[in-house]
N, C-alpha and C. Protein backbone atom coordinates (compact mmCIF):
# COMPACT_ATOMS: atom_id res chain seq x y z
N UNK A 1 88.79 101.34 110.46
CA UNK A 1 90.01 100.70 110.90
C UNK A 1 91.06 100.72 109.78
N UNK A 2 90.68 100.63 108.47
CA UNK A 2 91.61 100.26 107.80
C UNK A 2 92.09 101.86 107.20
N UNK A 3 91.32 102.77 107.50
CA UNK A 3 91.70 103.67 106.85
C UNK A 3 92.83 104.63 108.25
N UNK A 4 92.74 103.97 109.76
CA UNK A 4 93.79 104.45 110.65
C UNK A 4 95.09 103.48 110.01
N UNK A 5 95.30 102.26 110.34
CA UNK A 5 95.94 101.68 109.35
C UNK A 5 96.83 102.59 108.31
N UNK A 6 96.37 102.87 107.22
CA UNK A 6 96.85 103.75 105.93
C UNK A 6 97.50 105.14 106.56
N UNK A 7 96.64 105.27 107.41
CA UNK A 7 97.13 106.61 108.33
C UNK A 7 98.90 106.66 109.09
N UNK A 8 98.53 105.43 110.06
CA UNK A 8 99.68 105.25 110.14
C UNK A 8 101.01 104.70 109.51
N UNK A 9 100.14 104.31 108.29
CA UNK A 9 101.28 103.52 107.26
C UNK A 9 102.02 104.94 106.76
N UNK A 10 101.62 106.30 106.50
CA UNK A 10 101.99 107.18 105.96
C UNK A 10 103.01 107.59 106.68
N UNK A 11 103.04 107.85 108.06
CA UNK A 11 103.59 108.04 108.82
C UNK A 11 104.88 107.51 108.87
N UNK A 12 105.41 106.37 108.15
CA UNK A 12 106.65 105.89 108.45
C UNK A 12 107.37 105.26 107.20
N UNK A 13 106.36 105.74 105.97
CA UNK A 13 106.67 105.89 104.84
C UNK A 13 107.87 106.19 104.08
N UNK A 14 108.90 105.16 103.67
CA UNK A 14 109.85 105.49 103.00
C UNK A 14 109.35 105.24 101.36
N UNK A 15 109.50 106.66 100.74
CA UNK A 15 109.35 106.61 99.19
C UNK A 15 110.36 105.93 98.41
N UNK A 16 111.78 105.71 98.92
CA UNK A 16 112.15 105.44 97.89
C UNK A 16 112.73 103.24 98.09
N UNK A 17 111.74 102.79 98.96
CA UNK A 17 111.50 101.98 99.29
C UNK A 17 110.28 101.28 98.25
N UNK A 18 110.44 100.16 97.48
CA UNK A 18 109.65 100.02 96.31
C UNK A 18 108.51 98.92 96.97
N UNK A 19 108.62 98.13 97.56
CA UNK A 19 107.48 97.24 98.99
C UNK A 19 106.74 98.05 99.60
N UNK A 20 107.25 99.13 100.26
CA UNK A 20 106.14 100.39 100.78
C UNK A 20 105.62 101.00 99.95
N UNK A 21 105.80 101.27 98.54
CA UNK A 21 105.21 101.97 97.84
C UNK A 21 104.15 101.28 97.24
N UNK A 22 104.34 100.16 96.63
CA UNK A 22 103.46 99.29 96.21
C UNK A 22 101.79 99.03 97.17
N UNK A 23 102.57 98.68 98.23
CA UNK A 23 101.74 98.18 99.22
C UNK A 23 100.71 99.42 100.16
N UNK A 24 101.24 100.82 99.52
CA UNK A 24 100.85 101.82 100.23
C UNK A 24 99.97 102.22 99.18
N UNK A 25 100.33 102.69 97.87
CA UNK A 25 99.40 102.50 96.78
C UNK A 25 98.51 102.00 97.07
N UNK A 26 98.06 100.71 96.79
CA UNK A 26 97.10 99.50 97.14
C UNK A 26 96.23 99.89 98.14
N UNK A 27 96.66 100.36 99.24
CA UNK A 27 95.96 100.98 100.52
C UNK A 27 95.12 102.36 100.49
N UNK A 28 96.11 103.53 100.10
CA UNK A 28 95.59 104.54 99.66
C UNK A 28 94.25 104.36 98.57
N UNK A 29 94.33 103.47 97.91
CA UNK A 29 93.36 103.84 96.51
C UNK A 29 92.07 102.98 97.09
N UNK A 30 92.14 101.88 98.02
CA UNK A 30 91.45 101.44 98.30
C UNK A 30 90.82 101.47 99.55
N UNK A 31 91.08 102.67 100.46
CA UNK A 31 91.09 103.07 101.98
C UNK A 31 90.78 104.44 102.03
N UNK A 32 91.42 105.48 101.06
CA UNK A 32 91.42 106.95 100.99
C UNK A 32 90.48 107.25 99.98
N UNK A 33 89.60 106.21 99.21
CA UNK A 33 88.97 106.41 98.13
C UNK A 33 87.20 107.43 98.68
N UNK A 34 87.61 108.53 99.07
CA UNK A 34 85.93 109.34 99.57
C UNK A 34 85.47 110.07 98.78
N UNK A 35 84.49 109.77 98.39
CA UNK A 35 83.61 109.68 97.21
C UNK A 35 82.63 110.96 97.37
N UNK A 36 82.06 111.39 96.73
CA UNK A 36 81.88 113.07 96.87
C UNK A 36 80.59 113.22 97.95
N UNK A 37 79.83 112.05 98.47
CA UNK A 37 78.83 112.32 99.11
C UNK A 37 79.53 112.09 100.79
N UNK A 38 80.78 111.84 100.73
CA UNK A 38 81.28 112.06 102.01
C UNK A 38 81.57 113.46 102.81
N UNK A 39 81.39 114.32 101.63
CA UNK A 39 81.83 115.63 101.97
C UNK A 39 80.69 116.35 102.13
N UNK A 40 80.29 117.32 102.94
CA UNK A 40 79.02 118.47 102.94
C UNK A 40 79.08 118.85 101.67
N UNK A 41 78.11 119.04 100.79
CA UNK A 41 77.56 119.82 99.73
C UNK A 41 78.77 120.76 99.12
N UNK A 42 78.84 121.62 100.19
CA UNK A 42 79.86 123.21 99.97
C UNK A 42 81.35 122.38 99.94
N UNK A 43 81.38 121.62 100.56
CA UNK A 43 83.06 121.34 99.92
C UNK A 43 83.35 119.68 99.14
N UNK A 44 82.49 119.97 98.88
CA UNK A 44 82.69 118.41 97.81
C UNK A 44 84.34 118.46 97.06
N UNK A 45 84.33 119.71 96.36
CA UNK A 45 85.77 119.84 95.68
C UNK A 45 86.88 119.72 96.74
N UNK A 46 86.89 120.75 97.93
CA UNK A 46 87.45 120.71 98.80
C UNK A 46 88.36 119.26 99.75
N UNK A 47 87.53 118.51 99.56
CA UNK A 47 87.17 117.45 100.95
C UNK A 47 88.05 116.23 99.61
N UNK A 48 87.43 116.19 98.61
CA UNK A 48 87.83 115.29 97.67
C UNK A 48 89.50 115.66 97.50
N UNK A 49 89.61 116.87 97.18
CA UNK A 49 91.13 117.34 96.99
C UNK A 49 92.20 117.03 98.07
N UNK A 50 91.61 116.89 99.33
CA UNK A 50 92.57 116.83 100.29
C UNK A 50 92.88 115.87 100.11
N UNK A 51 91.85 114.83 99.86
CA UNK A 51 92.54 113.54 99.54
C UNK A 51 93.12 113.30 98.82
N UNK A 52 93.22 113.78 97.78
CA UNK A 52 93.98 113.55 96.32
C UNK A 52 95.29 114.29 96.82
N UNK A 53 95.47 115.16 97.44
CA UNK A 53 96.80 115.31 97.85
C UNK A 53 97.68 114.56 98.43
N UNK A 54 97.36 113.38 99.76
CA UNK A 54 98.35 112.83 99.60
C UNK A 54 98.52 111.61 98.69
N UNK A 55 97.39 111.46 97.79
CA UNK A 55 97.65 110.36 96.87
C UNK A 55 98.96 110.61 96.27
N UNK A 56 98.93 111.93 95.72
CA UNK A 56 99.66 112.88 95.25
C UNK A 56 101.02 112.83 95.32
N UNK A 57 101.40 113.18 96.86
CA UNK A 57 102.54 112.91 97.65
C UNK A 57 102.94 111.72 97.44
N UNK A 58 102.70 110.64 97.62
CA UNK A 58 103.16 109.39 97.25
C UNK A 58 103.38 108.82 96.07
N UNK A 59 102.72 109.48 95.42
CA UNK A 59 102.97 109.54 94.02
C UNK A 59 104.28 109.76 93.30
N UNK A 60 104.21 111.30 94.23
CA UNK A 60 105.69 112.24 93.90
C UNK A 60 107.12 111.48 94.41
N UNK A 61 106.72 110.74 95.92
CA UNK A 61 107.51 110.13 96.14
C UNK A 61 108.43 109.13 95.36
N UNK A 62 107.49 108.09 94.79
CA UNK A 62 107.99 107.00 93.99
C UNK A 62 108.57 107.34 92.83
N UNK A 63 107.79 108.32 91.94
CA UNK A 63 108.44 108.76 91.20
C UNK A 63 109.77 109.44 91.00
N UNK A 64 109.79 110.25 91.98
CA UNK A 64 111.50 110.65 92.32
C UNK A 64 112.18 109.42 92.84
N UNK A 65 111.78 108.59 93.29
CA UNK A 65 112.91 107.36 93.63
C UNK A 65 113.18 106.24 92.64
N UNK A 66 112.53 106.52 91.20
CA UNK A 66 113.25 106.16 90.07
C UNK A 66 114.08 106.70 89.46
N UNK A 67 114.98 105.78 89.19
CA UNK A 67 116.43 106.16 88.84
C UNK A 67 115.95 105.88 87.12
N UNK A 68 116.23 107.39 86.57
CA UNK A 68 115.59 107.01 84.81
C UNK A 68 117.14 106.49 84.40
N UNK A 69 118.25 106.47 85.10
CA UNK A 69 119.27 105.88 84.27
C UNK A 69 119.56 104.34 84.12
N UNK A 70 118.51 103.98 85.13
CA UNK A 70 118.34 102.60 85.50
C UNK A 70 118.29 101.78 84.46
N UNK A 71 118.80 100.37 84.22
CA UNK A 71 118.60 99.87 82.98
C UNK A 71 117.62 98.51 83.34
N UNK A 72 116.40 98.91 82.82
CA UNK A 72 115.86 97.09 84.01
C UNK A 72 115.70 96.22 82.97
N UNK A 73 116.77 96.58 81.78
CA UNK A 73 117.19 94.62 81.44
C UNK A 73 118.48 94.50 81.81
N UNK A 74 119.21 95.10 82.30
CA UNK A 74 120.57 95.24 83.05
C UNK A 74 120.54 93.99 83.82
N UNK A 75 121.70 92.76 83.31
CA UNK A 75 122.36 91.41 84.04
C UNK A 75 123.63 91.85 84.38
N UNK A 76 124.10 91.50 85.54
CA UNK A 76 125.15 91.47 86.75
C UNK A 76 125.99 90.34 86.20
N UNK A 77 126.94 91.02 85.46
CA UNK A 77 128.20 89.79 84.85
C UNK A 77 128.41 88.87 86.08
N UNK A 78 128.74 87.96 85.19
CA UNK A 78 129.27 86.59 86.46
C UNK A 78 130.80 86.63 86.38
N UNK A 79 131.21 86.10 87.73
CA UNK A 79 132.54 86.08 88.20
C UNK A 79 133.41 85.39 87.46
N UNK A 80 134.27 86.09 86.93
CA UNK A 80 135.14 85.05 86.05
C UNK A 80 136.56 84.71 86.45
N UNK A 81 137.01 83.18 86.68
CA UNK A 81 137.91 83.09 87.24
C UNK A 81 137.98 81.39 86.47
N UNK A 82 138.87 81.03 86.80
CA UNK A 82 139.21 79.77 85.88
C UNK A 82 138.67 78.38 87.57
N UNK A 83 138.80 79.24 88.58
CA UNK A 83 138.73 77.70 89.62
C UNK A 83 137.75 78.41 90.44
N UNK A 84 136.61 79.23 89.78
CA UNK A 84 135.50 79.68 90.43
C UNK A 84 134.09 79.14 89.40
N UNK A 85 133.07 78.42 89.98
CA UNK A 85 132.17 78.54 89.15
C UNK A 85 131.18 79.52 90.14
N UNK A 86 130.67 80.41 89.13
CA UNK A 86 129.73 81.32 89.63
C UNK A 86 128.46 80.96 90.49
N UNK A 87 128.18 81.20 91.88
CA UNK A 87 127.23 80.53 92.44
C UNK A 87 127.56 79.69 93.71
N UNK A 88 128.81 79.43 93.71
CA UNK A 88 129.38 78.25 94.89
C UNK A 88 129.76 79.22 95.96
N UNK A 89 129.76 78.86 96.85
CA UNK A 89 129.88 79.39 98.39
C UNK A 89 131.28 80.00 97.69
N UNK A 90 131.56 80.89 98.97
CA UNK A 90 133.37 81.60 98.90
C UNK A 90 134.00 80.84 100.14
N UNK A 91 133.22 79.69 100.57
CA UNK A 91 134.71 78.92 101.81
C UNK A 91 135.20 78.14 101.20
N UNK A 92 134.72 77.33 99.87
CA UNK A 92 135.27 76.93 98.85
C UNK A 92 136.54 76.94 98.29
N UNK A 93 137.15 78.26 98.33
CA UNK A 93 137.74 79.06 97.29
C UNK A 93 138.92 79.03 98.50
N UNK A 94 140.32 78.27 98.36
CA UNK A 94 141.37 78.24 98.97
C UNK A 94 141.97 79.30 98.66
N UNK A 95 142.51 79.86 97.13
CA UNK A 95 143.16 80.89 97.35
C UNK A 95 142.53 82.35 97.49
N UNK A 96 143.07 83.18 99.18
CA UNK A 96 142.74 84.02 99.62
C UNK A 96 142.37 85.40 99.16
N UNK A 97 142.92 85.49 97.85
CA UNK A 97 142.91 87.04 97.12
C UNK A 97 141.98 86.64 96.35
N UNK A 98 141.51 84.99 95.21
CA UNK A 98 140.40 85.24 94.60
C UNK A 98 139.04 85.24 95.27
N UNK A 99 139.02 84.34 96.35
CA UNK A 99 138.04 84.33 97.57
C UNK A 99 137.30 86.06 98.00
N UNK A 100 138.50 86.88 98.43
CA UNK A 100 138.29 88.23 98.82
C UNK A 100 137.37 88.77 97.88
N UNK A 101 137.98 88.60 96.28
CA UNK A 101 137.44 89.29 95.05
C UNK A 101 136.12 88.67 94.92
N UNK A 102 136.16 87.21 95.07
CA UNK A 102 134.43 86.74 95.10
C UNK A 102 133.57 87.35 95.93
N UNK A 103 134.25 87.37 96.76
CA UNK A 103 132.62 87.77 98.17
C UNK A 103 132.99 89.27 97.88
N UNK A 104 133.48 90.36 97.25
CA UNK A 104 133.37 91.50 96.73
C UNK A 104 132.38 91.48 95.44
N UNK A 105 132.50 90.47 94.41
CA UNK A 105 130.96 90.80 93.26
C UNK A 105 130.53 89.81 94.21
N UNK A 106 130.40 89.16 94.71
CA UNK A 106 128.81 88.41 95.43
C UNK A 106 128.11 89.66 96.43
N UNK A 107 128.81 90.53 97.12
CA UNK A 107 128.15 91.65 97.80
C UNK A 107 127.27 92.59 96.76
N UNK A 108 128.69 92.97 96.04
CA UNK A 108 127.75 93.51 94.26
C UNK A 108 126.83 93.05 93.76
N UNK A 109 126.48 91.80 93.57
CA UNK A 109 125.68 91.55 92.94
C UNK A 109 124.50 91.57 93.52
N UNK A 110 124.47 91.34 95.28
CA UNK A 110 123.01 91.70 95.96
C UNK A 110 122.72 92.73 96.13
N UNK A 111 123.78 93.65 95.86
CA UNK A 111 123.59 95.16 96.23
C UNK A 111 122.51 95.43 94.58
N UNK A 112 123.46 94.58 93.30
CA UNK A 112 122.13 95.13 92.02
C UNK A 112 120.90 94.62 92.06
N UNK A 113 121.11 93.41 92.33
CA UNK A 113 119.40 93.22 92.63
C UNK A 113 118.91 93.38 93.26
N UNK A 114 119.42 93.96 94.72
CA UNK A 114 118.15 94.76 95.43
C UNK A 114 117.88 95.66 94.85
N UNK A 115 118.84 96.48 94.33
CA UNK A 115 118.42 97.97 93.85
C UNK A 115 117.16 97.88 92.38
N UNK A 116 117.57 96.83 91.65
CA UNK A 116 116.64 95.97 90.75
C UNK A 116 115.59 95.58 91.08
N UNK A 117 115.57 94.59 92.28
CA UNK A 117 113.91 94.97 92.34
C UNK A 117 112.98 95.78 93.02
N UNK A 118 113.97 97.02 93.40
CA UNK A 118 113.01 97.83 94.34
C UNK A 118 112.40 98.82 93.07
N UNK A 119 113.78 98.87 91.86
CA UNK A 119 113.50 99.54 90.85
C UNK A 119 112.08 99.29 90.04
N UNK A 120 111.93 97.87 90.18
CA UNK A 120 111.08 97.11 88.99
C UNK A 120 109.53 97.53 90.36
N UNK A 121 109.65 97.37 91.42
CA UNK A 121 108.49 97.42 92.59
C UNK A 121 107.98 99.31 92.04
N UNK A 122 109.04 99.68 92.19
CA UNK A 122 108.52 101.86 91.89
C UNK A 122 107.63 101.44 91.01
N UNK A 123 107.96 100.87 89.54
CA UNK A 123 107.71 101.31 88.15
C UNK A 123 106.40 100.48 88.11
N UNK A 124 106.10 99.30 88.42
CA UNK A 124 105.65 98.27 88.71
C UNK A 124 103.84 98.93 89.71
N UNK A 125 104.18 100.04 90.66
CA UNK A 125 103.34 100.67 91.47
C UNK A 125 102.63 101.75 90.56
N UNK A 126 103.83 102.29 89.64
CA UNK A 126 103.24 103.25 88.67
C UNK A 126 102.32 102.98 87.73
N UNK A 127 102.29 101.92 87.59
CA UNK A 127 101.85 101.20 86.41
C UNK A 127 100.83 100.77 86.95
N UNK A 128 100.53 99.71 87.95
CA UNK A 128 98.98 99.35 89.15
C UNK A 128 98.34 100.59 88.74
N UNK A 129 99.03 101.47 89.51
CA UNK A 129 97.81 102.26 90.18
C UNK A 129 97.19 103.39 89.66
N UNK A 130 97.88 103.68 88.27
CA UNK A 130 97.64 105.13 87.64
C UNK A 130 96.11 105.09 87.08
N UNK A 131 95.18 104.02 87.03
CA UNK A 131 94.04 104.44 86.43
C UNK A 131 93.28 104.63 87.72
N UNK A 132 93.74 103.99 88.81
CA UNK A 132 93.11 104.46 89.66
C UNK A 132 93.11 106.28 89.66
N UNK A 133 94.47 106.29 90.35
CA UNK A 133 94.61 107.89 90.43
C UNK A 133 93.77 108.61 89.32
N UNK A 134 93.81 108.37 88.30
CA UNK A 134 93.63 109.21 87.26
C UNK A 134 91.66 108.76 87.73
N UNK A 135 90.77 107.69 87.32
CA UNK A 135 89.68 108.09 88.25
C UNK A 135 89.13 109.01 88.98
N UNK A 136 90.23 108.56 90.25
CA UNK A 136 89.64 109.73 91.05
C UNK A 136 90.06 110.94 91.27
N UNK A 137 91.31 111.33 90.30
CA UNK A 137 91.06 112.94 89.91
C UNK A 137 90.15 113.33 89.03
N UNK A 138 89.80 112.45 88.09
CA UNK A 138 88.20 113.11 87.19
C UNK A 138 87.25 113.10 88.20
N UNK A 139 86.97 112.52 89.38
CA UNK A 139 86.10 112.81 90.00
C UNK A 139 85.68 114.25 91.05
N UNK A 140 87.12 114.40 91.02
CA UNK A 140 86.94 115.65 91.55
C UNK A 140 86.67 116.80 91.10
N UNK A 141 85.31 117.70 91.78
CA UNK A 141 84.76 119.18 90.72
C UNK A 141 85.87 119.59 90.79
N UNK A 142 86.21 120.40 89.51
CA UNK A 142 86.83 121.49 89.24
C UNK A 142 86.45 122.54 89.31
N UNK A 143 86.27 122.98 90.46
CA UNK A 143 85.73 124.62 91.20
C UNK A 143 86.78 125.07 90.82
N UNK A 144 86.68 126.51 91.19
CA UNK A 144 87.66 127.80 91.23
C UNK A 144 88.47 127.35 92.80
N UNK A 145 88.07 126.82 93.75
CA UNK A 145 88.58 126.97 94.35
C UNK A 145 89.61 125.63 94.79
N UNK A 146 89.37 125.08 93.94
CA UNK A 146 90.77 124.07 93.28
C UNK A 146 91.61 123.78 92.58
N UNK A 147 90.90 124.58 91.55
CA UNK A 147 91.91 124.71 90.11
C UNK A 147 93.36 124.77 89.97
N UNK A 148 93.91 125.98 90.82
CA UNK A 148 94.85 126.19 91.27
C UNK A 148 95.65 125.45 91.70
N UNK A 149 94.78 125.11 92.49
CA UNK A 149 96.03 123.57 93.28
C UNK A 149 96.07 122.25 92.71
N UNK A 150 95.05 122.20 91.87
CA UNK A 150 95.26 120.77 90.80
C UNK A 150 96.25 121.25 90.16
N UNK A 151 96.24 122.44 89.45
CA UNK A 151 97.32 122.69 88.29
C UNK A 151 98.99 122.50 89.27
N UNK A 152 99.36 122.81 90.27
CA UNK A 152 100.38 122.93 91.41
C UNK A 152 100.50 121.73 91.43
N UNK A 153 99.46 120.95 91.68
CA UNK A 153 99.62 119.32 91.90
C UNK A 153 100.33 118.64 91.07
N UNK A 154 99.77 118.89 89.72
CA UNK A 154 100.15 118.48 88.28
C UNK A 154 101.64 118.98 87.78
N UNK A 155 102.20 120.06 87.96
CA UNK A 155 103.11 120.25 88.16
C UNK A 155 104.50 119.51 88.68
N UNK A 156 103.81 118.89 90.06
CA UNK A 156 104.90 117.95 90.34
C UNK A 156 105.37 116.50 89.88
N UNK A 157 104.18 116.09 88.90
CA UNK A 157 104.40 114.90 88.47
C UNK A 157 104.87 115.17 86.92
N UNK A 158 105.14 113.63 86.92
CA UNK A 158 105.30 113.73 85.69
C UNK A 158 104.68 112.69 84.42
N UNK A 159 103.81 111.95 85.11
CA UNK A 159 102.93 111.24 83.83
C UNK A 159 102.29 111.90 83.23
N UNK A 160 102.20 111.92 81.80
CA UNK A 160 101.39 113.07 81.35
C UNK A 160 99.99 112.36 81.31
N UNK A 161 99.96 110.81 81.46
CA UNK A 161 98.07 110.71 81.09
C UNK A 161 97.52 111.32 82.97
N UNK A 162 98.29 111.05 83.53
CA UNK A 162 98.06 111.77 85.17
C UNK A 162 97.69 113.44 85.31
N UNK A 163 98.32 113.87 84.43
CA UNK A 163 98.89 115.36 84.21
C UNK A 163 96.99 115.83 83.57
N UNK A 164 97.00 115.26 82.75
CA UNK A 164 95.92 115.77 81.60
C UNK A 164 94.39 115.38 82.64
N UNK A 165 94.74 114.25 83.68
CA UNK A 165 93.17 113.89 84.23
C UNK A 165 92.94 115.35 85.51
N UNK A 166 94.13 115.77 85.93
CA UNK A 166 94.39 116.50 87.31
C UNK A 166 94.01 117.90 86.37
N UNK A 167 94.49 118.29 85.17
CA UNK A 167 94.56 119.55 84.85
C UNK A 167 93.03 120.06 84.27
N UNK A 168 92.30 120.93 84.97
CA UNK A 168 91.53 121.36 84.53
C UNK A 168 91.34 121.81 83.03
């Protein structure tokens, strides 16, 4: 059950959504985790790899939906106005042009902290889940007939302690 669940969680998966990523992580590592005696003998490498691919994918996802210019000790100046204190409603605010300008940084300012904590949720997922990942790519044989595509895999990321567990 829980692994249709994860199934369909993939399915509607936004990467650069930092709540789905987190929470999909969490799922994947603990739902997609098939362990080499799940697979027939002959494709142990095989059967293990598929899975590690879309770990993979989601991986790739989050990671491209960090913004490296991002600053996450970055504070959202407060409104400065002599008959505004920062924080008070805008029906408050009688005159009409500073009112306008308030509820313009009050929109701003939810617009940075959402983007803030979806930022801190990516980095935050990267950080959970990488010993997992990295686990269960050492677990997977490194046949010939994976090699290839671990190295392809590895390629798309960019942690290097991720990089070094995937690369044969």
């Amino acid at each position: 059950m829980a692994a249709r669940i994860t199934e369909q969680t993939l399915t509607s998966y936004d990467p650069t959504n930092g709540d789905q990523t987190l929470d999909l992580m969490g799922l994947i590592t603990e739902y997609m985790r098939s362990p080499a005696d799940s697979f027939p003998a002959e494709k142990v490498a095989e059967g293990m790899f598929s899975v590690f691919e879309t770990w993979i994918d989601v991986w790739v996802g989050a990671e491209g939906a960090i913004d490296a210019d991002w600053d996450a000790g970055a504070i959202f100046p407060p409104f400065e106005h002599s008959d505004v204190i920062d924080g008070q409603t805008s029906e408050t605010i009688a005159d009409v042009k500073v009112r306008t300008g308030y509820e313009s940084h009050l929109a701003e300012k939810q617009a940075f902290l959402a983007r803030q904590r979806n930022q801190q949720l990516l980095r935050r997922a990267l950080d959970q889940y990488r010993d997992c990942y990295i686990a269960y790519a050492r677990q997977i044989p490194k046949t010939s007939a994976v090699t290839n595509r671990l190295r392809t895999q590895a390629g798309r990321i960019s942690d290097p302690m991720l990089v070094q567990a995937i690369t044969p």
